[in-house]
Protein backbone atom coordinates (compact mmCIF):
# COMPACT_ATOMS: atom_id res chain seq x y z
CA UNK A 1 119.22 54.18 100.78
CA UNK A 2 118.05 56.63 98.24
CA UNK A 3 117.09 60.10 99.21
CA UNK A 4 113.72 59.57 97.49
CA UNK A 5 112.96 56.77 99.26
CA UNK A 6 114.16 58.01 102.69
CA UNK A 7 111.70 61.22 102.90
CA UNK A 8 108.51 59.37 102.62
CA UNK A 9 108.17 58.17 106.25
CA UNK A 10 109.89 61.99 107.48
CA UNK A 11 106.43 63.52 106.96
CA UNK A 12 104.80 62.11 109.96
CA UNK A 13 103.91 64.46 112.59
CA UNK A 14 106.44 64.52 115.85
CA UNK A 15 105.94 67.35 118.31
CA UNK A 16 109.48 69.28 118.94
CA UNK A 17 110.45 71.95 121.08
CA UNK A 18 113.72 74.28 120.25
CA UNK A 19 115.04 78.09 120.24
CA UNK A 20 116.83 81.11 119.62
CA UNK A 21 114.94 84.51 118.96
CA UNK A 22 115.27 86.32 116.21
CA UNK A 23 113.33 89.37 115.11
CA UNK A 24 109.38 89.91 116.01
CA UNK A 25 106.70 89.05 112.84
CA UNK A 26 103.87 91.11 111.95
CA UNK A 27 100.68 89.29 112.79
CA UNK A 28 100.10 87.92 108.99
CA UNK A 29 103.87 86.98 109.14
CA UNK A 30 104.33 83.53 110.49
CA UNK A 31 107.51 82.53 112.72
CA UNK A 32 108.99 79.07 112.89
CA UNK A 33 111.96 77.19 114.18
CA UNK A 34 114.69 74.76 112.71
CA UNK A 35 117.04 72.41 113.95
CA UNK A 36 119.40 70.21 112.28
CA UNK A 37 120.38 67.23 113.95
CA UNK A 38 122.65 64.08 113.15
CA UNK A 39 121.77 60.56 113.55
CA UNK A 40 124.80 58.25 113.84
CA UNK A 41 125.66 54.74 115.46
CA UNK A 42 128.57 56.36 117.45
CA UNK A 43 128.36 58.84 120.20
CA UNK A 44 130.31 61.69 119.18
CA UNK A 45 132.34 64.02 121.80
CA UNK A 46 132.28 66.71 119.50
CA UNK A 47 131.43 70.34 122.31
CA UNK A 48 129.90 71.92 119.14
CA UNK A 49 127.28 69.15 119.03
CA UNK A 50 124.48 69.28 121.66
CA UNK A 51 122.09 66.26 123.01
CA UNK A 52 118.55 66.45 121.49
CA UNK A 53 115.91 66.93 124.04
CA UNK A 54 114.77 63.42 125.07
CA UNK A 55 111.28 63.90 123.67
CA UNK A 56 112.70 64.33 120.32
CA UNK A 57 115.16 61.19 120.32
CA UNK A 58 112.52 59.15 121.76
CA UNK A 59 110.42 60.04 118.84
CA UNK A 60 113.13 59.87 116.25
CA UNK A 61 113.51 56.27 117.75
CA UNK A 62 110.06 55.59 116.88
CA UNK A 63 110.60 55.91 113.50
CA UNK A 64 114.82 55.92 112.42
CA UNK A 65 117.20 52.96 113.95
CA UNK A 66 120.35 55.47 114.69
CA UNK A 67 120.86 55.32 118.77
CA UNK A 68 122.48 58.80 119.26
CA UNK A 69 121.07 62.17 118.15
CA UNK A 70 122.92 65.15 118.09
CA UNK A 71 121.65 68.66 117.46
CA UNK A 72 123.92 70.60 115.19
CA UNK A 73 122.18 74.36 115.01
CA UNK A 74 118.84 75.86 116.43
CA UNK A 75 117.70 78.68 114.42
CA UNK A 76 114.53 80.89 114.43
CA UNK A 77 113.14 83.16 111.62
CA UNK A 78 109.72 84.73 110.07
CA UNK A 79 108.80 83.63 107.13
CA UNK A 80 107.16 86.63 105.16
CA UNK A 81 103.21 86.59 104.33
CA UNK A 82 102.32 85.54 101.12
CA UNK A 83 103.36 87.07 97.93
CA UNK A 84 106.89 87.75 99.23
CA UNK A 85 109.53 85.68 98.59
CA UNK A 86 110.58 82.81 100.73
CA UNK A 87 112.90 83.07 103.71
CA UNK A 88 116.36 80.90 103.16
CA UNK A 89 117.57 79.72 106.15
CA UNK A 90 121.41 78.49 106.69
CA UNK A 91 121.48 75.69 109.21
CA UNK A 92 125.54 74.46 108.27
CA UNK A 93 128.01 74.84 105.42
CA UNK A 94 125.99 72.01 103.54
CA UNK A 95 122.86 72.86 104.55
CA UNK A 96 119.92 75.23 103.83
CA UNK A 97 116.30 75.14 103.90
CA UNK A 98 113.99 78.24 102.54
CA UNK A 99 110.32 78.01 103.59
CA UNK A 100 107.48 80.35 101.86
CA UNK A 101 103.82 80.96 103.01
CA UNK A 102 101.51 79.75 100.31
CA UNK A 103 98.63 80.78 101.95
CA UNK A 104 97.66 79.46 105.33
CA UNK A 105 97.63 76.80 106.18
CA UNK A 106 100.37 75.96 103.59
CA UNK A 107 103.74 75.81 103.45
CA UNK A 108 106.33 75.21 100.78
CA UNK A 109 109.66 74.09 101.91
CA UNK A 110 112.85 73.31 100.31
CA UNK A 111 116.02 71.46 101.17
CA UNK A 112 119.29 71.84 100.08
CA UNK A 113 122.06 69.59 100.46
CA UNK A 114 125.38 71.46 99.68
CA UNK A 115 123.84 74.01 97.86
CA UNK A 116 121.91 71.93 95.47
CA UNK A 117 117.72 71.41 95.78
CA UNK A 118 117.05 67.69 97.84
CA UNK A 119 113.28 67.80 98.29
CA UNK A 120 110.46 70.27 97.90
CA UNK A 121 107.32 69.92 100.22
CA UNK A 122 104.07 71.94 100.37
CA UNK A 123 101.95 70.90 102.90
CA UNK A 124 100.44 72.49 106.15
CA UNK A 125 102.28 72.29 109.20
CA UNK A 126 100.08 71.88 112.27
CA UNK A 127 103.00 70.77 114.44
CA UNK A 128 106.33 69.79 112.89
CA UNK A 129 107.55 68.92 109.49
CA UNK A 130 110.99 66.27 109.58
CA UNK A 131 112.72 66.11 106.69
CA UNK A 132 115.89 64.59 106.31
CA UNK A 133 119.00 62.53 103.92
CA UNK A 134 121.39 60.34 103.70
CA UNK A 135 125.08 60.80 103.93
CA UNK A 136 127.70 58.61 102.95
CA UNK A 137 129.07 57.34 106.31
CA UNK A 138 125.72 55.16 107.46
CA UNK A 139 124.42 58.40 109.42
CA UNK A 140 121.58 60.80 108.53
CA UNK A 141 120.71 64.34 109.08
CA UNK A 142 116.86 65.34 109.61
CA UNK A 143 115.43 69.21 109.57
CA UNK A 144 112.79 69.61 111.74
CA UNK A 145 110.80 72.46 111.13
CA UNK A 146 108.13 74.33 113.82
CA UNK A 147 105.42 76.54 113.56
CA UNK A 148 105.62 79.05 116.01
């Protein structure tokens, strides 16, 4: 499946939950939260891999035909009010996402898949953005990204 062709049903609005504090925003700053998580046919026994909320999966499911979810990292961070620069966020060794305020409500975000750009979005984020790829092994990894 092509990456192109793989982000245009990510954009649909799922609710998620997740966590891990990070320093407090100023009120024009805005504050979201990331987690990357692994879709695969195979449960994994992997301890550095945690079980995605049941919520999530279930909506994952809705959309995506991988049985088993994993949640690889759980970050937190404040994106800067518009002008400033974007904030780049690492999530693993391959990858990154950096998400600027355009003005509310928009948002730009950008993914990067071992260092080099995937997909750029701009769009307002009332409750989640997912936004994912394909890798190699008939898995997939999604980003979803939530306004706090």
């Amino acid at each position: 499946m092509r990456a192109d062709s793989f982000f245009a049903p990510l954009l649909l609005g799922i609710v998620f939950t997740l966590g891990i504090e990070s320093a407090e925003p100023k009120a024009s700053d805005r504050k979201f939260e990331a987690q990357l998580i692994w879709g695969t046919e195979k449960k994994s026994d992997d301890p550095k891999l945690k079980k995605v909320d049941s919520e999530v999966v279930a909506g994952l499911q809705k959309i995506f035909r991988w049985p088993h979810y994993y949640q690889v990292t759980n970050v937190t961070f404040v994106v800067l009010a518009k002008p400033k620069p974007g904030t780049r966020v690492k999530l693993s060794d391959k990858c990154e996402i950096e998400v600027s305020d355009k003005g509310k409500p928009m948002t730009e975000v950008k993914l990067f898949g071992e260092g080099k750009l995937v997909k750029t979005i701009n769009q307002a984020i009332a409750q989640c953005l997912v936004i994912g790829g394909d890798v190699p092994n008939q898995t997939a990894w999604f980003v979803v990204l939530t306004p706090k």
